[in-house]
C-alpha atoms as a PDB file:
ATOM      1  CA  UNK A   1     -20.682  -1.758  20.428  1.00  0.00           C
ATOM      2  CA  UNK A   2     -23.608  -1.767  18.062  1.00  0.00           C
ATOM      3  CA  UNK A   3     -23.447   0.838  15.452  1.00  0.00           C
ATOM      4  CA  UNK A   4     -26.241   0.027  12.739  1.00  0.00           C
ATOM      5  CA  UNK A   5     -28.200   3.184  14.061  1.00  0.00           C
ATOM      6  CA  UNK A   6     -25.660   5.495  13.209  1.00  0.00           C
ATOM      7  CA  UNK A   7     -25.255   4.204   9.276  1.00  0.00           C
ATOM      8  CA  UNK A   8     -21.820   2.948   9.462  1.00  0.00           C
ATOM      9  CA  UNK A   9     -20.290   0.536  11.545  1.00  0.00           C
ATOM     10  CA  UNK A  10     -16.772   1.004  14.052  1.00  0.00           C
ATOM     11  CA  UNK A  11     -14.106  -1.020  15.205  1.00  0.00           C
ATOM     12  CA  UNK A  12     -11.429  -0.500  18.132  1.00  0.00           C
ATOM     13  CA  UNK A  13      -8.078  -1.301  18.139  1.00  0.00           C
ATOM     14  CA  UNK A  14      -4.341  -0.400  20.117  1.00  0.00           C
ATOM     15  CA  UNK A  15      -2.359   1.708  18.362  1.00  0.00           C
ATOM     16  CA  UNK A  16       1.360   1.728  19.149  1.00  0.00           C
ATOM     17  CA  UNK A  17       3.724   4.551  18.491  1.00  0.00           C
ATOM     18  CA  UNK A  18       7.291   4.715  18.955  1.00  0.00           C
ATOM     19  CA  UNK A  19       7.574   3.540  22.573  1.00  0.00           C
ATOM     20  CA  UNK A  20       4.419   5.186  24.141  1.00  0.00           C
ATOM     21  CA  UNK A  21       1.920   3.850  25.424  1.00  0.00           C
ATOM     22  CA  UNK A  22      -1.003   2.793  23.157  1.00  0.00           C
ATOM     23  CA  UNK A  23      -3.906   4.796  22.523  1.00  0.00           C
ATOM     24  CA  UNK A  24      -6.680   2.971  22.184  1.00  0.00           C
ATOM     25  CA  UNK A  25      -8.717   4.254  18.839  1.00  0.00           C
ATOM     26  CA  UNK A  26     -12.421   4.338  18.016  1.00  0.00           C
ATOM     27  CA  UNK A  27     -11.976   3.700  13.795  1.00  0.00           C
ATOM     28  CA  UNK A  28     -14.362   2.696  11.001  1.00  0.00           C
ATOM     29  CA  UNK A  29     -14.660  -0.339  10.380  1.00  0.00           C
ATOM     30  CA  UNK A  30     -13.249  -0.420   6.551  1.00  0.00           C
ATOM     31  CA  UNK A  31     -13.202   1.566   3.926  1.00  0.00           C
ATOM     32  CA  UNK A  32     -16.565   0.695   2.226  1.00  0.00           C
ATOM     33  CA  UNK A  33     -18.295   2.469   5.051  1.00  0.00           C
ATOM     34  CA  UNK A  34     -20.530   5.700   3.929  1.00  0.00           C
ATOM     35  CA  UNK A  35     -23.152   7.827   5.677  1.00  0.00           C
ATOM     36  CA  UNK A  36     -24.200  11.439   4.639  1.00  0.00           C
ATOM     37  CA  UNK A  37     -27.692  11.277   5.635  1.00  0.00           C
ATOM     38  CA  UNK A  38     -27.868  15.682   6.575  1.00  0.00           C
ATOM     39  CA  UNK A  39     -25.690  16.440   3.308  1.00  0.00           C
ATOM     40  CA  UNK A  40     -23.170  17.572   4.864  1.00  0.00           C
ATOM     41  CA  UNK A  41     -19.772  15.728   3.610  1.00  0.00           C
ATOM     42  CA  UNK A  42     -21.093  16.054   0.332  1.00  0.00           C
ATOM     43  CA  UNK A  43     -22.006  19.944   0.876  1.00  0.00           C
ATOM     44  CA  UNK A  44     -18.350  19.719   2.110  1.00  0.00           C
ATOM     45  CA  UNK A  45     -16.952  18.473  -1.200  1.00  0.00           C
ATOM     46  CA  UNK A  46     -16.701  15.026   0.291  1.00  0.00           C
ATOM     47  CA  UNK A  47     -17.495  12.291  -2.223  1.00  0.00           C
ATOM     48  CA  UNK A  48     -18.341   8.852  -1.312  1.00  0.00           C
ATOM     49  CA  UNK A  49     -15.418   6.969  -2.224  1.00  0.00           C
ATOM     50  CA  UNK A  50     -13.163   9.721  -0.210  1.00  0.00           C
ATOM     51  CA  UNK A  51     -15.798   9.796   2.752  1.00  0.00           C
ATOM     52  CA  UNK A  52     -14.280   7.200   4.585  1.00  0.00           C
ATOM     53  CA  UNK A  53     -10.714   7.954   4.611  1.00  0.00           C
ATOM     54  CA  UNK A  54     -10.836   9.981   7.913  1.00  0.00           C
ATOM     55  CA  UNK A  55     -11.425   7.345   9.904  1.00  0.00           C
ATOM     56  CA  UNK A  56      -8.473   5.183   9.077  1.00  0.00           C
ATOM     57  CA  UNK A  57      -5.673   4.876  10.757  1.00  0.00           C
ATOM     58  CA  UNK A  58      -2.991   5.132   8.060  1.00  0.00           C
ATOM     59  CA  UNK A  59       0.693   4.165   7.671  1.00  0.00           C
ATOM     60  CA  UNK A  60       1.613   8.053   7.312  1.00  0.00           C
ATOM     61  CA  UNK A  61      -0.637   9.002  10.323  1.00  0.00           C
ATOM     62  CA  UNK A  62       1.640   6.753  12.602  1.00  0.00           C
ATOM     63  CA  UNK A  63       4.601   8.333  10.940  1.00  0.00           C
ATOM     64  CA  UNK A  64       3.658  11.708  11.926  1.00  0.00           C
ATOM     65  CA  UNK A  65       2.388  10.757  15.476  1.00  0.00           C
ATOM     66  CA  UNK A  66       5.846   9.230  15.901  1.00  0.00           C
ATOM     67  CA  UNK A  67       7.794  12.203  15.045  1.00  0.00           C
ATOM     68  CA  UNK A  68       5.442  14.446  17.670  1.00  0.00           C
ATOM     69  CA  UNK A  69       6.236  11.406  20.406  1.00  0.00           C
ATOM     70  CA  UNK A  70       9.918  13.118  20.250  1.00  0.00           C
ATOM     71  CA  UNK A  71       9.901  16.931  19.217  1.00  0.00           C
ATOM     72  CA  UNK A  72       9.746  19.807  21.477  1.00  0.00           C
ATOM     73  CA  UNK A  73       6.674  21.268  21.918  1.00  0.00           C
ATOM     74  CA  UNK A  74       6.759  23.215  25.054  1.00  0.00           C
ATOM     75  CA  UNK A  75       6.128  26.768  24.440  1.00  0.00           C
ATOM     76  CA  UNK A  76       4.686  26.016  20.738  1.00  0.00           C
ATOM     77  CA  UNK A  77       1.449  26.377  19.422  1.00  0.00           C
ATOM     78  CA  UNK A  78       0.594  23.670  17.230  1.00  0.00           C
ATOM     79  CA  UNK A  79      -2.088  23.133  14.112  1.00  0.00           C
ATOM     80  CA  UNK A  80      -2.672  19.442  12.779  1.00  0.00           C
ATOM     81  CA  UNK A  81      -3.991  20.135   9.369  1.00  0.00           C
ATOM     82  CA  UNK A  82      -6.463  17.358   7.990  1.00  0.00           C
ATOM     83  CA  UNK A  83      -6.265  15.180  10.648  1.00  0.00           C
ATOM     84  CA  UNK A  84      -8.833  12.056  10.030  1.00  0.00           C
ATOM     85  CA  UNK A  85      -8.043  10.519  13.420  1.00  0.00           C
ATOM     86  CA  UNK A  86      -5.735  12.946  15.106  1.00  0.00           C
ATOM     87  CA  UNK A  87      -3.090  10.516  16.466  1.00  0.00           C
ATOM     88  CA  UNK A  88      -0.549  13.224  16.014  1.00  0.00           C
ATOM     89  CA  UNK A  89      -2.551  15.191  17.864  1.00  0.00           C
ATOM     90  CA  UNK A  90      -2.972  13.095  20.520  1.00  0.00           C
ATOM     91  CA  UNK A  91       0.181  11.855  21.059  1.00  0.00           C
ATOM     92  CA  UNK A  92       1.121  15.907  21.637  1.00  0.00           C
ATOM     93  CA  UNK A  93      -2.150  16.519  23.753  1.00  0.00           C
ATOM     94  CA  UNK A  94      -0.578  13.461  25.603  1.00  0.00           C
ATOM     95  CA  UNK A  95       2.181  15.246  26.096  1.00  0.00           C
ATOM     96  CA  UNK A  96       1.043  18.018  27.191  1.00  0.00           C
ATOM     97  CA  UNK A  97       0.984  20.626  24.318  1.00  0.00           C
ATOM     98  CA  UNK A  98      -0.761  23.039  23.044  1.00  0.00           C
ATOM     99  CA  UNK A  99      -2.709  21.865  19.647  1.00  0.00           C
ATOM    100  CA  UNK A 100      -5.374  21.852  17.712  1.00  0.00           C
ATOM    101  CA  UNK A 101      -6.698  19.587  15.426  1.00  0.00           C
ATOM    102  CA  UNK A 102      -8.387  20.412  12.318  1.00  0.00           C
ATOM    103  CA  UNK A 103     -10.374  18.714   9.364  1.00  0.00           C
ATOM    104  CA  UNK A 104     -13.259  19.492   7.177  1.00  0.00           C
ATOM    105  CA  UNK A 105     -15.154  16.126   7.388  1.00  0.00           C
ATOM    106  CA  UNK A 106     -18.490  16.305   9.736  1.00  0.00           C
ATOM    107  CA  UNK A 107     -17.640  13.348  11.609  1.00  0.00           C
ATOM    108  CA  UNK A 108     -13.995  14.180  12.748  1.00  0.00           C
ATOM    109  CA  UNK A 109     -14.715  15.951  15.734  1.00  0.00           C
ATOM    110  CA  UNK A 110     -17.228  12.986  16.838  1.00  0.00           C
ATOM    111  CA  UNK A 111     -14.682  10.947  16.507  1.00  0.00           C
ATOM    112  CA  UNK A 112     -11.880  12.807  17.882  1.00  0.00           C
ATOM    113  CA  UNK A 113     -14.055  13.186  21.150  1.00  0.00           C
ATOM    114  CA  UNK A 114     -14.794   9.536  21.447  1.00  0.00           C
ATOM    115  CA  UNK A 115     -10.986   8.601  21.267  1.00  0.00           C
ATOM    116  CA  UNK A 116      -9.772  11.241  23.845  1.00  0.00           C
ATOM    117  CA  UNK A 117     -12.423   9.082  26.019  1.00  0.00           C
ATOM    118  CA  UNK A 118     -11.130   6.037  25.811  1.00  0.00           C
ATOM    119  CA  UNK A 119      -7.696   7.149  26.055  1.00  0.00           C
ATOM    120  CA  UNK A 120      -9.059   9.026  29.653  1.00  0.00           C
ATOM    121  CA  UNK A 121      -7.264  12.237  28.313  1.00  0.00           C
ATOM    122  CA  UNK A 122      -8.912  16.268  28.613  1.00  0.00           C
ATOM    123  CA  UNK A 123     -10.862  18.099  26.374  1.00  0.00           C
ATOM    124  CA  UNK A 124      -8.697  19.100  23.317  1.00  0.00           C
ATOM    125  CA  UNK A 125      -9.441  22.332  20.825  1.00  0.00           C
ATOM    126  CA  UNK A 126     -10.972  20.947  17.515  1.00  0.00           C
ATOM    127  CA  UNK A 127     -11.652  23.362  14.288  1.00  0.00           C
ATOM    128  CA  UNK A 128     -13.469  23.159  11.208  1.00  0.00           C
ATOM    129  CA  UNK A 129     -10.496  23.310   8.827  1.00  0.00           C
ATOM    130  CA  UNK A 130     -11.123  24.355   5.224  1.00  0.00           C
ATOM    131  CA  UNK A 131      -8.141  24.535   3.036  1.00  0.00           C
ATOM    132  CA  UNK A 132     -10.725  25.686  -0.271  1.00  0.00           C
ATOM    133  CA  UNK A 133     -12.900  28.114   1.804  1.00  0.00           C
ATOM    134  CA  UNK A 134     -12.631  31.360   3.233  1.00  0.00           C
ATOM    135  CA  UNK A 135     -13.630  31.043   6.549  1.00  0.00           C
ATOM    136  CA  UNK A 136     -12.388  32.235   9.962  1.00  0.00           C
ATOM    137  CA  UNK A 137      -8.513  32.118  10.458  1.00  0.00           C
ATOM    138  CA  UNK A 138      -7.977  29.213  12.955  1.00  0.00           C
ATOM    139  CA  UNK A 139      -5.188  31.675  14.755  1.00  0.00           C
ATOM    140  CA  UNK A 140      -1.282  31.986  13.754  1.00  0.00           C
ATOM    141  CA  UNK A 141       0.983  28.720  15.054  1.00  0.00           C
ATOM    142  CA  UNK A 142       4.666  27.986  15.561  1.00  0.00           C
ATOM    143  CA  UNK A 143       4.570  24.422  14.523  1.00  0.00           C
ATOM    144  CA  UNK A 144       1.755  23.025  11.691  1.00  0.00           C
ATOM    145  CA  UNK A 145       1.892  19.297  11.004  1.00  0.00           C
ATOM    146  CA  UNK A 146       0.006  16.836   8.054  1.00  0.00           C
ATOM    147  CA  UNK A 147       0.181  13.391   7.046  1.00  0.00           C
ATOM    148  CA  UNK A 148      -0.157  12.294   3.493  1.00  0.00           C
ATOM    149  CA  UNK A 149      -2.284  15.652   2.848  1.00  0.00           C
ATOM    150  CA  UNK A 150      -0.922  15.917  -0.961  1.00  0.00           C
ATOM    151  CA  UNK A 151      -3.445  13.007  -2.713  1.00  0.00           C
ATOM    152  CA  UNK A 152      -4.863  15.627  -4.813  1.00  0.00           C
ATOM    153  CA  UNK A 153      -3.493  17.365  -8.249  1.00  0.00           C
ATOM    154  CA  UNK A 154      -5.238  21.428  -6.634  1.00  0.00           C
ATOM    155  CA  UNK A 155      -4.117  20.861  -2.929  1.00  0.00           C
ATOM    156  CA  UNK A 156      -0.774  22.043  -2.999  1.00  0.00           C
ATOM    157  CA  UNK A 157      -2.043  25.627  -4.338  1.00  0.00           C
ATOM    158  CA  UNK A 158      -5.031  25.946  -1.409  1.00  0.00           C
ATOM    159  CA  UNK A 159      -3.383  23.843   1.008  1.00  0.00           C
ATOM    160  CA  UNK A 160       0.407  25.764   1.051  1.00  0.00           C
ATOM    161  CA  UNK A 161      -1.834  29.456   1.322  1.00  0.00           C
ATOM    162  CA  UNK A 162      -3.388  27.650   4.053  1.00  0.00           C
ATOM    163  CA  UNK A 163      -0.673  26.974   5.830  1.00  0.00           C
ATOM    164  CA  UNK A 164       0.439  30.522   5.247  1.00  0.00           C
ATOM    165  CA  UNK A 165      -1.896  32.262   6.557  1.00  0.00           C
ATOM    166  CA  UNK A 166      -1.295  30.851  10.021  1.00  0.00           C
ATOM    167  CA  UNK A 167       1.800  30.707  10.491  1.00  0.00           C
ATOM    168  CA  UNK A 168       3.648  32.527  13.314  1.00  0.00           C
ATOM    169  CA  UNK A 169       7.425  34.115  12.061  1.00  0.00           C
ATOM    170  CA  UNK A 170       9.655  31.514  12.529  1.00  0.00           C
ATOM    171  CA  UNK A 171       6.674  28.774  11.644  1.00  0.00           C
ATOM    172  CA  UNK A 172       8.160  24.929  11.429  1.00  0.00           C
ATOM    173  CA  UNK A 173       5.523  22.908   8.787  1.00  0.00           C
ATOM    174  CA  UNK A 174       6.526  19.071   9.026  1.00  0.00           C
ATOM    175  CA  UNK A 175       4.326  16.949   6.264  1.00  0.00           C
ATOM    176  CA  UNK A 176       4.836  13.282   5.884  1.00  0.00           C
ATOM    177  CA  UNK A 177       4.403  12.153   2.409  1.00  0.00           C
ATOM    178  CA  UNK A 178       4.224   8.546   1.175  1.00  0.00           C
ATOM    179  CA  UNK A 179       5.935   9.364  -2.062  1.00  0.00           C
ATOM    180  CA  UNK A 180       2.827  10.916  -3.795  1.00  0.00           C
ATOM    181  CA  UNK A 181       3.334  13.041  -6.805  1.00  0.00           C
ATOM    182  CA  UNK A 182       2.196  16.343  -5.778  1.00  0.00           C
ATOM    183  CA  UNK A 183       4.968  17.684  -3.430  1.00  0.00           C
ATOM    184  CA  UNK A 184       7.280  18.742  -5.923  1.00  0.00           C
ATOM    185  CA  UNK A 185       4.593  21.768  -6.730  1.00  0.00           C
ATOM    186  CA  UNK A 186       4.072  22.147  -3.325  1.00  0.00           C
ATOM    187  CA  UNK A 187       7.773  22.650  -2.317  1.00  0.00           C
ATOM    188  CA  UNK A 188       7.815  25.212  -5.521  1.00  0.00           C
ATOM    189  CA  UNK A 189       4.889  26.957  -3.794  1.00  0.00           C
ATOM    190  CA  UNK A 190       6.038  26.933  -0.222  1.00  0.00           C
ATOM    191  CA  UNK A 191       9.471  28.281  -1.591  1.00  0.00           C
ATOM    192  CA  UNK A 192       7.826  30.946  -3.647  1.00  0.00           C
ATOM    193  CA  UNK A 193       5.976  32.027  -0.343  1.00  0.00           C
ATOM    194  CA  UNK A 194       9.744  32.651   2.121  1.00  0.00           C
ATOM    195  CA  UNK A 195       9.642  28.992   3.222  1.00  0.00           C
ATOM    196  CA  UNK A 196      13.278  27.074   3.300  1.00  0.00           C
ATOM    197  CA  UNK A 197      12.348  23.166   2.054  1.00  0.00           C
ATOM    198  CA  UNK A 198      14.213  20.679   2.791  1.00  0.00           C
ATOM    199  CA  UNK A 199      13.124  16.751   2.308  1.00  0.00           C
ATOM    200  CA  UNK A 200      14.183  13.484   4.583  1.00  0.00           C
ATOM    201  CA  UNK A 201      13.424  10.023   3.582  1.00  0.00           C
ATOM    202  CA  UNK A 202      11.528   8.254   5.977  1.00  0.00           C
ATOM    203  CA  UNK A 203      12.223   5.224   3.839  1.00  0.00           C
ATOM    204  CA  UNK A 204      12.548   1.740   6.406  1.00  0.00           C
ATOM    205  CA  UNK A 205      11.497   3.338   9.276  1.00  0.00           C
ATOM    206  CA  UNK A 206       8.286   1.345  10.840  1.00  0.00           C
ATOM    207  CA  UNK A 207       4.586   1.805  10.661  1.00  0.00           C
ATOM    208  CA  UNK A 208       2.661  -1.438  12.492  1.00  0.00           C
ATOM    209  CA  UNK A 209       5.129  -3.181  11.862  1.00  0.00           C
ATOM    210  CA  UNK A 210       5.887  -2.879   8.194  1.00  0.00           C
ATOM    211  CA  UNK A 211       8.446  -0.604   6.441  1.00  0.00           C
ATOM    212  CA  UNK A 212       7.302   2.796   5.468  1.00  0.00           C
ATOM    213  CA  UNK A 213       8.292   4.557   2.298  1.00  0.00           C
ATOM    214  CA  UNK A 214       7.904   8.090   2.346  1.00  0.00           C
ATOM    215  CA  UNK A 215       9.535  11.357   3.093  1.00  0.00           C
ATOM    216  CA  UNK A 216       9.139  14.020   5.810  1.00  0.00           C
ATOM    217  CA  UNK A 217       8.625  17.496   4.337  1.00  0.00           C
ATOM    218  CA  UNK A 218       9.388  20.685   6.058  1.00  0.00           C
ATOM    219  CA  UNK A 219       9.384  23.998   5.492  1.00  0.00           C
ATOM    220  CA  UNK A 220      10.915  26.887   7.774  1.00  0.00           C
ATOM    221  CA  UNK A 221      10.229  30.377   7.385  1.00  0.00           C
ATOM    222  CA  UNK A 222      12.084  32.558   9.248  1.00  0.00           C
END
């Protein structure tokens, strides 16, 4: 597919998780791809070097899609919170449940609409998702899920209000961590806020074929 018109180029490639079938995902092509040409990543407090990271399909991202091949989700309402590709969220739109993605980077929802094409599945709910700002509540949920959405030292103080501000009684948050160095002040804040932490290594289990190392965060709050 050519892509030099649209400033960075794409690749295509299966992506397995736990058992399903594969989706089939629309992804940049590496991470030395950039284009901003409106403004609007960097308006979004996007910088260059970070500009690219939604469109990879990362190690934790499978983790996380794996985990929502298996849970319940009839009956929930369910927020993916900075989702770069949304495979969590497809694998549960798959599935049949209620969800909505969310992300603040301009091209997400491009993407996202591209993959749910070449997977052949319906329209999905998408929403400008902006942990720093204070924009429009995105609507309370029962179930809110991340992967590796802890990279930076100020996210656990925006991103754990976030998360509390739509959350139903009786919320579950699940966030997949690859051993970063933030969640200990994030599982101080959640706790400070009527959330129950508890922590589950994720250590061996599988991600394309290569051991994972990471934990699976989550908070209840009942």
């Amino acid at each position: 597919m050519p892509t030099a018109h649209l400033g960075y180029q794409v690749k295509f490639e299966s992506v397995s998780i736990n058992g399903t079938p594969d989706l089939e995902i629309r992804s940049l092509l590496d991470r030395q791809q950039y284009a901003d040409p409106l403004g609007e990543a960097e308006r979004a407090g996007i910088s260059p070097a970070s500009w690219p990271l939604f469109g990879m399909v990362w190690p934790s991202a499978r983790m996380l899609a794996a985990t929502m091949a298996l849970r319940e989700v009839d009956g929930r309402r369910i927020l993916e919170l900075g989702c770069g590709l949304a495979l969590a969220s497809l694998v549960s739109h798959r599935r049949g449940a209620d969800v909505i993605a969310s992300d603040v980077h301009p091209l997400t929802e491009t993407f996202l609409l591209e993959n749910l094409r070449l997977n052949a599945l319906p329209p999905m709910v998408y929403r400008t998702g902006d942990w720093y700002g204070s924009g429009a509540s995105l609507g309370q949920f029962d179930l809110i899920i991340g992967s590796d959405v802890l990279y930076e030292r100020d996210q656990p103080a925006w991103l754990s209000a976030f998360i509390d501000r739509h959350s139903n009684d009786g919320v579950e948050v699940l966030i997949v961590d690859p051993k970063r160095g933030n969640h200990g002040h994030f599982n101080r804040l959640m706790a400070e806020r009527g959330y129950d932490c508890s922590d589950i290594s994720m250590d061996g289990a599988q991600a394309s074929g290569e051991a994972y190392r990471g934990r699976m965060l989550r908070y209840l709050r009942a």
